[in-house]
C-alpha atoms as a PDB file:
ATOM      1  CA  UNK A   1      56.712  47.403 -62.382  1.00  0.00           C
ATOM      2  CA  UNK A   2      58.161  44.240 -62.478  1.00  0.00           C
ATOM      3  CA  UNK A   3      56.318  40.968 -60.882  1.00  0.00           C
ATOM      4  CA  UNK A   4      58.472  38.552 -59.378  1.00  0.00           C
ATOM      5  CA  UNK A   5      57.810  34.663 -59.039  1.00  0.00           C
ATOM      6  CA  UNK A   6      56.002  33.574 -55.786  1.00  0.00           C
ATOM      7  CA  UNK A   7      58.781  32.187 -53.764  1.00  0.00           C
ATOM      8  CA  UNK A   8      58.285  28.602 -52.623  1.00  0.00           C
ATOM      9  CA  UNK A   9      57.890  28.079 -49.305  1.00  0.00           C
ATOM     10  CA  UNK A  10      60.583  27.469 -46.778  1.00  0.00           C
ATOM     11  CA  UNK A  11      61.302  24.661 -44.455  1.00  0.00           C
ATOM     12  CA  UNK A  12      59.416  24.283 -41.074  1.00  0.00           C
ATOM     13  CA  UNK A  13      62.306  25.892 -38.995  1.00  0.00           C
ATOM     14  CA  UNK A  14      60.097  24.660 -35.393  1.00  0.00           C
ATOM     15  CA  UNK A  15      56.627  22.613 -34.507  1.00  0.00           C
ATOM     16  CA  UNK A  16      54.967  25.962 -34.711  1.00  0.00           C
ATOM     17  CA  UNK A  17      56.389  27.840 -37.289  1.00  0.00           C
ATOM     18  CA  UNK A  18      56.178  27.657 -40.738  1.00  0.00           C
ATOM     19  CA  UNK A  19      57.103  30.349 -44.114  1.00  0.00           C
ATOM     20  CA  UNK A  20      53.884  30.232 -45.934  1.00  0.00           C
ATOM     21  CA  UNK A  21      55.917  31.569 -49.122  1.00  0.00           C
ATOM     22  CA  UNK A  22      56.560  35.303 -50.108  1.00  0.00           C
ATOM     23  CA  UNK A  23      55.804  37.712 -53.387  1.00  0.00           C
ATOM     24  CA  UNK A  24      57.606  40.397 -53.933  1.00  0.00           C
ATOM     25  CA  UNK A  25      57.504  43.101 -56.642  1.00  0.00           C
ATOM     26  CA  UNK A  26      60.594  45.256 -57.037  1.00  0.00           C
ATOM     27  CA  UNK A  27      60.535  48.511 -58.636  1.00  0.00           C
ATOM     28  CA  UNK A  28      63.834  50.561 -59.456  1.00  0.00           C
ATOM     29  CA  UNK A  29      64.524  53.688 -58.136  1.00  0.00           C
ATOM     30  CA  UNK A  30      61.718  54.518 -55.454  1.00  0.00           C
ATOM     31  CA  UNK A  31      58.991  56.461 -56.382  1.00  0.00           C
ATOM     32  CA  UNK A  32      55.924  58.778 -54.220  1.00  0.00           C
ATOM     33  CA  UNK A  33      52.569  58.396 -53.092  1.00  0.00           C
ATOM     34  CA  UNK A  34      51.864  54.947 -51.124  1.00  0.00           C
ATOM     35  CA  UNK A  35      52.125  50.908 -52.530  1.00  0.00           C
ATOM     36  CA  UNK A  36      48.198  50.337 -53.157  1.00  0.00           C
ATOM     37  CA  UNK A  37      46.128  46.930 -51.880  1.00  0.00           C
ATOM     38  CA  UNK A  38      47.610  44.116 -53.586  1.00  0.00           C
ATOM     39  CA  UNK A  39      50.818  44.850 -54.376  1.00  0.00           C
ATOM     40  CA  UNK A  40      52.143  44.036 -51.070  1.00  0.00           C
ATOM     41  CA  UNK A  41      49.848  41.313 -49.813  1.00  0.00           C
ATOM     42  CA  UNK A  42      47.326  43.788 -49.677  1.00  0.00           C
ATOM     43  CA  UNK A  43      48.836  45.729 -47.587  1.00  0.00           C
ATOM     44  CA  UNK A  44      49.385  49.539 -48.073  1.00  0.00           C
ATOM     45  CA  UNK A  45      52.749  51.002 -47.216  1.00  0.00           C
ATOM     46  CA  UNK A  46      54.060  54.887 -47.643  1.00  0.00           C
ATOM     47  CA  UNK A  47      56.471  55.107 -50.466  1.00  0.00           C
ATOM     48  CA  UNK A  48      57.439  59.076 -48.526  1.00  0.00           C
ATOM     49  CA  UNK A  49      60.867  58.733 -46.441  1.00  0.00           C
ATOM     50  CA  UNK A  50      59.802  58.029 -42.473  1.00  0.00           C
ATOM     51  CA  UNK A  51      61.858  58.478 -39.489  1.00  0.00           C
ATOM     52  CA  UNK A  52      62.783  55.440 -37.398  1.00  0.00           C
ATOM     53  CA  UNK A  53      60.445  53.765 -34.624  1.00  0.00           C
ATOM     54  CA  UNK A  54      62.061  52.946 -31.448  1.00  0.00           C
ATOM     55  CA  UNK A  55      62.180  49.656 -30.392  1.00  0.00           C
ATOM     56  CA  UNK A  56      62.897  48.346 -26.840  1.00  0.00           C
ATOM     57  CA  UNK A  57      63.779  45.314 -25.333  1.00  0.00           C
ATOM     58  CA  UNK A  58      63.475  45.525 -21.967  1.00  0.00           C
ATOM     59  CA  UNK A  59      65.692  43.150 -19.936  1.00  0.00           C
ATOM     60  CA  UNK A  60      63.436  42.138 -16.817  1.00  0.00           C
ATOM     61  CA  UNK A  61      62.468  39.598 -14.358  1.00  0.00           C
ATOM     62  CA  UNK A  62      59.582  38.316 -12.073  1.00  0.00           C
ATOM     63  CA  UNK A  63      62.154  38.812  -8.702  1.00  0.00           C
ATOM     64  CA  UNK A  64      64.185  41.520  -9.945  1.00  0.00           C
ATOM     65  CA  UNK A  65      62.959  44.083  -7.240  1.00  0.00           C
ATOM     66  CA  UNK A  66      64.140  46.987  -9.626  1.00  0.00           C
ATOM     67  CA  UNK A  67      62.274  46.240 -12.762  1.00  0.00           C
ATOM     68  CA  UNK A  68      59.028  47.857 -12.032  1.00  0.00           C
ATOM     69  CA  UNK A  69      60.524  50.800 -11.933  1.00  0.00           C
ATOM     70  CA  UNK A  70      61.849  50.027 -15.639  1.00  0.00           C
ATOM     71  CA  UNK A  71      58.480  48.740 -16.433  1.00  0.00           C
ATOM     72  CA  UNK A  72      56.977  52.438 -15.580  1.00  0.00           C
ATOM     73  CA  UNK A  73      59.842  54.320 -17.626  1.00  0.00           C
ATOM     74  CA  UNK A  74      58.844  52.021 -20.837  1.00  0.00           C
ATOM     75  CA  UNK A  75      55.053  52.538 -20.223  1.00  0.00           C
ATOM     76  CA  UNK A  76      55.755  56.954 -20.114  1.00  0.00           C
ATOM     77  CA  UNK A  77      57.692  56.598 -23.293  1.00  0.00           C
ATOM     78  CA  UNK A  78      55.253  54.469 -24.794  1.00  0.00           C
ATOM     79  CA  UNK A  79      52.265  56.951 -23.534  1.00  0.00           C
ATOM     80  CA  UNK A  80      54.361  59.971 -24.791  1.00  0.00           C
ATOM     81  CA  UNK A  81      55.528  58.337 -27.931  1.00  0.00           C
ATOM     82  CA  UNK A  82      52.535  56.607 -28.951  1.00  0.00           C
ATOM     83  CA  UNK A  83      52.571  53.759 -32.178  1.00  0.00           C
ATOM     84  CA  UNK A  84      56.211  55.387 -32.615  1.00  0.00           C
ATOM     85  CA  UNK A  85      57.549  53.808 -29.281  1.00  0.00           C
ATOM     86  CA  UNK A  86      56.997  49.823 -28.938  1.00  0.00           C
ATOM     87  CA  UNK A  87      58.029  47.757 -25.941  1.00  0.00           C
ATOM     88  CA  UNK A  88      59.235  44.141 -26.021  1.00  0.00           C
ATOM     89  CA  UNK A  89      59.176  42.885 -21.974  1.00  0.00           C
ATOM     90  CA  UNK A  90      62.178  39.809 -22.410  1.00  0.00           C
ATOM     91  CA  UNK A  91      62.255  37.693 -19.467  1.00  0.00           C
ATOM     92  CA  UNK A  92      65.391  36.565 -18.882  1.00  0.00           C
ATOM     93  CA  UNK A  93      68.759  35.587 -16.861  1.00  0.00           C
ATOM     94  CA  UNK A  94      68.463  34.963 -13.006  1.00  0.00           C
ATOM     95  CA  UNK A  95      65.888  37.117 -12.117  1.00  0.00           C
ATOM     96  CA  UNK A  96      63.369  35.304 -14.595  1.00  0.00           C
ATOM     97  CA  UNK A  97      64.398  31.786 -14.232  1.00  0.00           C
ATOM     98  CA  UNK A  98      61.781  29.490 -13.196  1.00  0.00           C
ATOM     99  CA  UNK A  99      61.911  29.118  -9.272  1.00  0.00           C
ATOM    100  CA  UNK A 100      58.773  27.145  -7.322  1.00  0.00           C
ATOM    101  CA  UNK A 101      56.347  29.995  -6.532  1.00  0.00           C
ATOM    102  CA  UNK A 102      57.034  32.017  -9.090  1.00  0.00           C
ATOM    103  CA  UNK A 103      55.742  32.571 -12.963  1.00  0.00           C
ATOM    104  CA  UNK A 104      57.809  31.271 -15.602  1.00  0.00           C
ATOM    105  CA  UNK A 105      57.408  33.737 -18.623  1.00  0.00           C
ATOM    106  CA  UNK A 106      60.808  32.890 -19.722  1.00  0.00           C
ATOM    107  CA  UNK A 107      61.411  32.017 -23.900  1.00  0.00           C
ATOM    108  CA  UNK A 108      64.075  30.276 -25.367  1.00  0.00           C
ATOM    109  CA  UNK A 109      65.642  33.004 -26.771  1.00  0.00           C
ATOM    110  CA  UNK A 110      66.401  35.175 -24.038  1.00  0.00           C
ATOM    111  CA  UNK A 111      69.812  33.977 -23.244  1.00  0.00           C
ATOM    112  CA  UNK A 112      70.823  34.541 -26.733  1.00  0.00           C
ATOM    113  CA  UNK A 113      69.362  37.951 -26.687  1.00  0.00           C
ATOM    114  CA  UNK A 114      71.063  38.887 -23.018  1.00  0.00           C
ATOM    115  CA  UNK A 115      74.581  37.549 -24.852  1.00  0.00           C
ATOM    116  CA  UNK A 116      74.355  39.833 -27.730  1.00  0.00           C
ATOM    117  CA  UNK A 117      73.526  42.657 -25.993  1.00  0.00           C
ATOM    118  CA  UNK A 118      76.071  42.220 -22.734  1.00  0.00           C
ATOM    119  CA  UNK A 119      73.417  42.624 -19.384  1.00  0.00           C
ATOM    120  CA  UNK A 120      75.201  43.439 -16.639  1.00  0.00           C
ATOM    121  CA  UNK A 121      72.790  44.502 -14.222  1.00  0.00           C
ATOM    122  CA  UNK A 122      68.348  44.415 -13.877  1.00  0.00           C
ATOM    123  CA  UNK A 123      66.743  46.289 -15.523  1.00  0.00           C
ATOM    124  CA  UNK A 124      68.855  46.763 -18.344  1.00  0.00           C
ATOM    125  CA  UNK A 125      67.178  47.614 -22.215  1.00  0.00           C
ATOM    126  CA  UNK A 126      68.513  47.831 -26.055  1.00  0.00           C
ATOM    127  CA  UNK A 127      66.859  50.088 -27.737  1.00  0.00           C
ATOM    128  CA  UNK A 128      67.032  49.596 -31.407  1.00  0.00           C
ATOM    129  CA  UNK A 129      69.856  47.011 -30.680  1.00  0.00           C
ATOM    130  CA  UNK A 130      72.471  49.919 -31.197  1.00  0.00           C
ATOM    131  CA  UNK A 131      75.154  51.499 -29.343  1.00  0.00           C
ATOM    132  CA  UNK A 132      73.775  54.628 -27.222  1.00  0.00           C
ATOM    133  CA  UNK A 133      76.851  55.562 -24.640  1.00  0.00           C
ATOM    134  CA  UNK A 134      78.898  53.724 -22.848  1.00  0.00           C
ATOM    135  CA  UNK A 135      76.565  50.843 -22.221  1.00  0.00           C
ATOM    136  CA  UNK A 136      76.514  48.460 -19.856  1.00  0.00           C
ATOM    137  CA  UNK A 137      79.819  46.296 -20.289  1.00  0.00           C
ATOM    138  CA  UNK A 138      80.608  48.823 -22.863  1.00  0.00           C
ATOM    139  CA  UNK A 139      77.510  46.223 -24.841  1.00  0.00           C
ATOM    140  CA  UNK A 140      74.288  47.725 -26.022  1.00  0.00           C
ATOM    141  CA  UNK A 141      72.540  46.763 -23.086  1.00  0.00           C
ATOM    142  CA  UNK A 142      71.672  50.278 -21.532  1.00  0.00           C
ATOM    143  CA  UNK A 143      70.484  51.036 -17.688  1.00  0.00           C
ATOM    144  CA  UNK A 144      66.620  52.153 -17.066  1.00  0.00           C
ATOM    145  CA  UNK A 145      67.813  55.763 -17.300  1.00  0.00           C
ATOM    146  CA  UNK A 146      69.234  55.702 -20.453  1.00  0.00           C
ATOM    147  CA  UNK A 147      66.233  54.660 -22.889  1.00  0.00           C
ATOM    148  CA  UNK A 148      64.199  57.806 -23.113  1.00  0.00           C
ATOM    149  CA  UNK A 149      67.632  59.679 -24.324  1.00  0.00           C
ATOM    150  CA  UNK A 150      68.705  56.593 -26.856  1.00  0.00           C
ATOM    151  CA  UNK A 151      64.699  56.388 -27.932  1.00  0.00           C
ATOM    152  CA  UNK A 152      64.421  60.061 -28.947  1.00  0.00           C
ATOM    153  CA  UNK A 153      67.839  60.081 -30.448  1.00  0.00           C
ATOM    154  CA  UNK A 154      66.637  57.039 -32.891  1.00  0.00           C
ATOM    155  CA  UNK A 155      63.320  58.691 -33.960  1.00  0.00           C
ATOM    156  CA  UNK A 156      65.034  61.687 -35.102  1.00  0.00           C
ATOM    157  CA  UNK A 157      67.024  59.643 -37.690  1.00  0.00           C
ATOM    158  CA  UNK A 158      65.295  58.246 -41.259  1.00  0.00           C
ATOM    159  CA  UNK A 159      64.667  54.740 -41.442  1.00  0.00           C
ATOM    160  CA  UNK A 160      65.589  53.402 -44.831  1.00  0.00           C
ATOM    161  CA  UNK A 161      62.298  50.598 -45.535  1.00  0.00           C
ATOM    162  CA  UNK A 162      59.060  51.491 -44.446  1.00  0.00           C
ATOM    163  CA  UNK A 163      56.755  48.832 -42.967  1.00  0.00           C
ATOM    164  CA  UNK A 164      53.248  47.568 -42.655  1.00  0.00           C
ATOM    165  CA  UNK A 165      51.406  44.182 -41.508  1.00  0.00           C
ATOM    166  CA  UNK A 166      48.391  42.530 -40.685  1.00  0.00           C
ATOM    167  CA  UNK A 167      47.072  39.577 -38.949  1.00  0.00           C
ATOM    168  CA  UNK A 168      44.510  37.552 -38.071  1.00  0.00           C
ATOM    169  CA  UNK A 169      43.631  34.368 -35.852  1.00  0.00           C
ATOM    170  CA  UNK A 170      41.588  31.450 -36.374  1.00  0.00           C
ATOM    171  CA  UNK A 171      39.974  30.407 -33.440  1.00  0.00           C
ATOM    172  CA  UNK A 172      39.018  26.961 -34.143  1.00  0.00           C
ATOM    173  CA  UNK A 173      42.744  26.174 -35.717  1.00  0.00           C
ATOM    174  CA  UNK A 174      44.651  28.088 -33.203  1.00  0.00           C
ATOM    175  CA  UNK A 175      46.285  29.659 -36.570  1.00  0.00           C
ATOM    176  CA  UNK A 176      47.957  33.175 -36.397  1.00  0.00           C
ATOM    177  CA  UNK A 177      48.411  34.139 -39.709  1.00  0.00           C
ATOM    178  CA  UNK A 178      50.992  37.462 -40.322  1.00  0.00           C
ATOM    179  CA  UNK A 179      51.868  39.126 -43.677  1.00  0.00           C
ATOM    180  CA  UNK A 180      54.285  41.651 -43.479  1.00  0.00           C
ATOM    181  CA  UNK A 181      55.163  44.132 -45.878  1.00  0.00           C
ATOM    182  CA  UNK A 182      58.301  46.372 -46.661  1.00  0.00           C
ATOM    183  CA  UNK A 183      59.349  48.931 -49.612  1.00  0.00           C
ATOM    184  CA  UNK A 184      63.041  50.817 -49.332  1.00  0.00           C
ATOM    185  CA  UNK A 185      63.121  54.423 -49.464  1.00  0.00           C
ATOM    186  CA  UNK A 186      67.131  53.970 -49.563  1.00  0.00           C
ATOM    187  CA  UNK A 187      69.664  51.046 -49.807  1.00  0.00           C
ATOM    188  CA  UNK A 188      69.774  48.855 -46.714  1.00  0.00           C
ATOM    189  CA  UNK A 189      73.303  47.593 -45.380  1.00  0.00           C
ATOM    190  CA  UNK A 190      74.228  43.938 -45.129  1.00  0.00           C
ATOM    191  CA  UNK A 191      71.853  41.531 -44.402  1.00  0.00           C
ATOM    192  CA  UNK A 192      68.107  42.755 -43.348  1.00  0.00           C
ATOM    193  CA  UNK A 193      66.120  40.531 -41.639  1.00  0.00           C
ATOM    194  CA  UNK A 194      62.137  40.787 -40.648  1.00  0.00           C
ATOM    195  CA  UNK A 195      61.341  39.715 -37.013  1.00  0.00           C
ATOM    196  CA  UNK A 196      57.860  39.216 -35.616  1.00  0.00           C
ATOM    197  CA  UNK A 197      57.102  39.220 -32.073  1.00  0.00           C
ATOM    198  CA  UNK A 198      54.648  37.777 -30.091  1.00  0.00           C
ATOM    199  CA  UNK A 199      53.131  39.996 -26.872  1.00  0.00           C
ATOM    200  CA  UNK A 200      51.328  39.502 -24.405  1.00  0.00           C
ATOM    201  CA  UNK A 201      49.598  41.886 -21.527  1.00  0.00           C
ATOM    202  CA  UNK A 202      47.227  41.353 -18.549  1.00  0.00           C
ATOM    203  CA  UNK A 203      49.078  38.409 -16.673  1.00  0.00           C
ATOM    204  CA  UNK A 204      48.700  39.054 -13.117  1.00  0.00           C
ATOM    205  CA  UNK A 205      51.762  37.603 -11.251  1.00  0.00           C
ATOM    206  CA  UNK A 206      53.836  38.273  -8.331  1.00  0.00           C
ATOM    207  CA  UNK A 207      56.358  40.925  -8.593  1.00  0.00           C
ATOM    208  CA  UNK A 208      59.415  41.515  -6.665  1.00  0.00           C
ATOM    209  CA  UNK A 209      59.263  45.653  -5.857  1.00  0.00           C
ATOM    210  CA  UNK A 210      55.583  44.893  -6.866  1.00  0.00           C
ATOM    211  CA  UNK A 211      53.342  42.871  -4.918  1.00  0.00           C
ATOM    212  CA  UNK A 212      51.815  39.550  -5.362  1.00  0.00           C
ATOM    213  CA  UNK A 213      49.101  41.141  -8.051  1.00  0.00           C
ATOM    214  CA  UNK A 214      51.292  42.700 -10.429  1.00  0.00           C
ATOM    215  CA  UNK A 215      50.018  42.779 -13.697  1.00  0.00           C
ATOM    216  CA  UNK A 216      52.948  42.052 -16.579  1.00  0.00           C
ATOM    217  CA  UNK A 217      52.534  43.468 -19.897  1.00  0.00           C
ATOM    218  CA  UNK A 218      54.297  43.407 -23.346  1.00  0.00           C
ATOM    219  CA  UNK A 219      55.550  39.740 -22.327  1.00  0.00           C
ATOM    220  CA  UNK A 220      57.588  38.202 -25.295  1.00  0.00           C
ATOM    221  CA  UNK A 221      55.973  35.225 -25.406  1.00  0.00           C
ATOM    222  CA  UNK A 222      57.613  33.658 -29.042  1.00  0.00           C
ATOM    223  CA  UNK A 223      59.713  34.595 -31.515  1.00  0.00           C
ATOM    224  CA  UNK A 224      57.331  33.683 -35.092  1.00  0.00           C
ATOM    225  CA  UNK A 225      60.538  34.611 -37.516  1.00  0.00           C
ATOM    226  CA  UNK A 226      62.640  32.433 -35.098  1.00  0.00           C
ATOM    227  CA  UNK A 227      65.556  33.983 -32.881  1.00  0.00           C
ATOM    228  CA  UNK A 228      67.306  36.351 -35.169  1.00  0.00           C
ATOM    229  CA  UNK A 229      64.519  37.137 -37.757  1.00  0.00           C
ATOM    230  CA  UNK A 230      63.611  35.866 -41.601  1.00  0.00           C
ATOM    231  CA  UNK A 231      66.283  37.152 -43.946  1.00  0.00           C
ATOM    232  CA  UNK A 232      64.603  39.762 -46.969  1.00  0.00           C
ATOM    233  CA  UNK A 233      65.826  38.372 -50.068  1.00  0.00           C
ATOM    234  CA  UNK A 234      69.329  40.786 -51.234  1.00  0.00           C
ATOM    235  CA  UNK A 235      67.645  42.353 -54.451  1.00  0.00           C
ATOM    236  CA  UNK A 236      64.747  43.524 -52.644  1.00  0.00           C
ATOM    237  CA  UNK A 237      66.898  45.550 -49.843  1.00  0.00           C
ATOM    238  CA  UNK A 238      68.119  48.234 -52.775  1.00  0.00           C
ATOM    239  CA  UNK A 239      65.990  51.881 -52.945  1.00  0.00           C
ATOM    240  CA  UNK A 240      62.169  51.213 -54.106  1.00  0.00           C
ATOM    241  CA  UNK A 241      62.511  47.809 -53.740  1.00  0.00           C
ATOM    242  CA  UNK A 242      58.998  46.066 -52.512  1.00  0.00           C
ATOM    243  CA  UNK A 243      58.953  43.120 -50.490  1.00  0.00           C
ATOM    244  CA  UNK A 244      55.814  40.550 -49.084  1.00  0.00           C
ATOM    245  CA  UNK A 245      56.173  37.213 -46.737  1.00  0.00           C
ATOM    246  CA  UNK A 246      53.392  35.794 -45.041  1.00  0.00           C
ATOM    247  CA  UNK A 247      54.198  33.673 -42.041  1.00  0.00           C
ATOM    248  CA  UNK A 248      51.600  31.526 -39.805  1.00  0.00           C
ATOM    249  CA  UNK A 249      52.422  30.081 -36.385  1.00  0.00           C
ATOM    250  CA  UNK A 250      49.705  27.993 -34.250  1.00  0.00           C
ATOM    251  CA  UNK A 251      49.716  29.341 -30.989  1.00  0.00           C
ATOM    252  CA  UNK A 252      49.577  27.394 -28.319  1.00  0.00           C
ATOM    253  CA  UNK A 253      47.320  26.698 -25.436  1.00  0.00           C
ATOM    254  CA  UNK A 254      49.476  27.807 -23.121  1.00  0.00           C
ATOM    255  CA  UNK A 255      53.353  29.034 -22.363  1.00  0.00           C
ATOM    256  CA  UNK A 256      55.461  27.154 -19.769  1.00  0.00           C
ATOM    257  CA  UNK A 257      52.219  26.078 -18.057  1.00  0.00           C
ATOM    258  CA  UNK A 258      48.515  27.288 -17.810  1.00  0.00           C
ATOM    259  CA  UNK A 259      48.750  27.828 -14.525  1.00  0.00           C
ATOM    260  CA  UNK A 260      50.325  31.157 -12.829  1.00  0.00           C
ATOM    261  CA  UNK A 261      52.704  29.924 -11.192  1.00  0.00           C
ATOM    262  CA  UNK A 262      54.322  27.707 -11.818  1.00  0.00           C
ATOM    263  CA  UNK A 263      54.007  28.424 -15.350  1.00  0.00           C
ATOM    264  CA  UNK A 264      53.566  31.250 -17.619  1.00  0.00           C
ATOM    265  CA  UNK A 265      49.606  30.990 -18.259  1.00  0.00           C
ATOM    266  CA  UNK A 266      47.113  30.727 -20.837  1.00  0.00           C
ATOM    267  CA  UNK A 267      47.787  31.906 -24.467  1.00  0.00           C
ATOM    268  CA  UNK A 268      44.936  34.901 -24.670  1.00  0.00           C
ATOM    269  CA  UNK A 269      45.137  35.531 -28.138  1.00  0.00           C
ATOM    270  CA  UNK A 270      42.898  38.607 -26.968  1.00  0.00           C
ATOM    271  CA  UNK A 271      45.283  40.102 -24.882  1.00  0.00           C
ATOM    272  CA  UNK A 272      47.978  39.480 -27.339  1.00  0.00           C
ATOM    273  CA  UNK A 273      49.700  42.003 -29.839  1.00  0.00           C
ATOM    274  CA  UNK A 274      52.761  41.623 -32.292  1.00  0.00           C
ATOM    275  CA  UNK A 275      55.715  43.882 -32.819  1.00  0.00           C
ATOM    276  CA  UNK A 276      57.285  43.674 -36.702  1.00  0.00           C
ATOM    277  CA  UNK A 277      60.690  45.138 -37.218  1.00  0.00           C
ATOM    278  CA  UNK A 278      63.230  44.893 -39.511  1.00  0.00           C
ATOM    279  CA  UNK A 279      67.172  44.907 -38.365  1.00  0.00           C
ATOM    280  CA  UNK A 280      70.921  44.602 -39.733  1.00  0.00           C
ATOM    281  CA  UNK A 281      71.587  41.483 -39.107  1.00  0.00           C
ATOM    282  CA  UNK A 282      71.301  40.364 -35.455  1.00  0.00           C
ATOM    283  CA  UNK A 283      71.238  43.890 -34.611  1.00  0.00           C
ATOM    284  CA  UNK A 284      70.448  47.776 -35.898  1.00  0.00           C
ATOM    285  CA  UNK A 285      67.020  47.689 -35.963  1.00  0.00           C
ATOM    286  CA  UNK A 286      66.044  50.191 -38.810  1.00  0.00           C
ATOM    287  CA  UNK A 287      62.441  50.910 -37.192  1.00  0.00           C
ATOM    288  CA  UNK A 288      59.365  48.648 -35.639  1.00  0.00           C
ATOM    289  CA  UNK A 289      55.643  48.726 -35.857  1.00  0.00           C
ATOM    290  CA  UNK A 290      53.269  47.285 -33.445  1.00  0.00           C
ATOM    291  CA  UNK A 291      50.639  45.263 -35.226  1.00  0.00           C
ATOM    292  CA  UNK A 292      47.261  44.393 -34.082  1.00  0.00           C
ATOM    293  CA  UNK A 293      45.632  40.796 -34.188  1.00  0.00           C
ATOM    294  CA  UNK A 294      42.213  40.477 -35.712  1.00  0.00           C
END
């Protein structure tokens, strides 16, 4: 196996967000068995061929009257699909902006997000950021009863890099610290990119087509890898290549506010959960994993 030089670390890209430097190892030609602790940041990751994780972003808002019932497709798929299904609640467009009287859980990269996948109507989802159908707009964004169909149509297909994370928080820094690991069981196309989310559940808010003590879950709360992800260096996106980066992100006390509303309340870290995929680019997400913090 060949070691590769640590890889210096990278420029702050935002007040909270910093690379911490990457080490990769990159061995030709794949291989079987799994990547033992320590040769991916201590992290151990299947070397076998997996199939895909579905991944989706779910288009909602705090008055959108229909997005409960979007809300209650995602959470079926996710109890039928288990740790292969992951759910990324993006609050966003009209329906989420912030209005006196209601919670603000809105990011600053939901616009960007709503763009690229062409919304047209609440609630709308990508799933994998691919095209399933006609779409809405003829976009990726799809309509509520379209995800099960697009989700089970991904997880039948094999993802080409396998992934696996961990992290940990710091209480008395306020330090999230992720590493997140990747090996290729085939060539990946163009540009690959890890993305880390930041979740969180249990905010009770008031719902339109849910009552003033609706309880929001899966809330994209930031974006650790920045808007469209960390880019995985070209040589290490070829089959058997290995791949490390460690990022760490302070969280903050809050998100748009401690207070519910008008803000977006209290940064739980205990109530908070991270999803880790890789995609093609801006879109094409090969497969997710959700990622718990310790």
């Amino acid at each position: 196996m060949k070691k590769l030089l640590l890889i210096a670390p990278m420029a702050i890209v935002a007040l909270m967000f910093s690379n911490c430097g990457s080490d990769s190892t990159d061995t030709p030609g794949g291989g079987g068995g799994a990547v033992g602790p320590g040769s991916l940041g201590g992290i151990d990751v299947s070397a076998e061929v997996e199939m895909k994780h579905a991944v989706l972003e779910d288009f909602t808002g705090v008055r959108c009257g229909y997005c409960p019932q979007g809300h209650a497709i995602a959470a079926d798929l996710s109890n039928t699909h288990g740790e292969k299904f992951m759910v990324i609640a993006v609050n966003a467009g009209g329906y989420a902006r912030p209005v006196e009287g209601w919670a603000d859980f809105t990011t600053s990269y939901g616009d960007a997000l709503i763009a690229q996948s062409a919304v047209a109507g609440y609630p709308a989802g990508t799933v994998n950021r691919i095209q399933y159908g006609q779409g809405q707009k003829g976009g990726l964004a799809m309509s509520r009863g379209s995800w099960s169909a697009a989700s089970t149509e991904v997880m039948k297909q094999e993802s080409p890099v396998n992934l696996g994370a961990k992290a940990t928080y710091d209480a008395d820094t306020r330090e999230l610290t992720v590493t997140v690991a990747t090996l290729y069981t085939a060539d990946g196309d163009g540009a690959n990119k890890i993305n880390v989310a930041l979740l969180q559940s249990g905010m009770v808010a008031k719902q339109s087509g849910g009552g003033d003590t609706y309880v929001h879950n899966h809330v994209l709360r930031d974006l650790v890898t920045g808007q469209w992800g960390e880019e995985i260096p070209a040589e290490n996106t070829t089959e058997g290549s290995k791949f490390s980066a460690t990022y760490t992100y302070t969280v903050p006390e809050n998100f748009n506010g401690a207070d519910i509303p008008p803000g977006g309340g209290v940064a739980n870290i205990d109530d908070m959960e991270l999803v880790v995929f890789v995609s093609e680019g801006n879109t094409n997400i090969y497969t997710g994993i959700k990622v718990a913090i310790d």
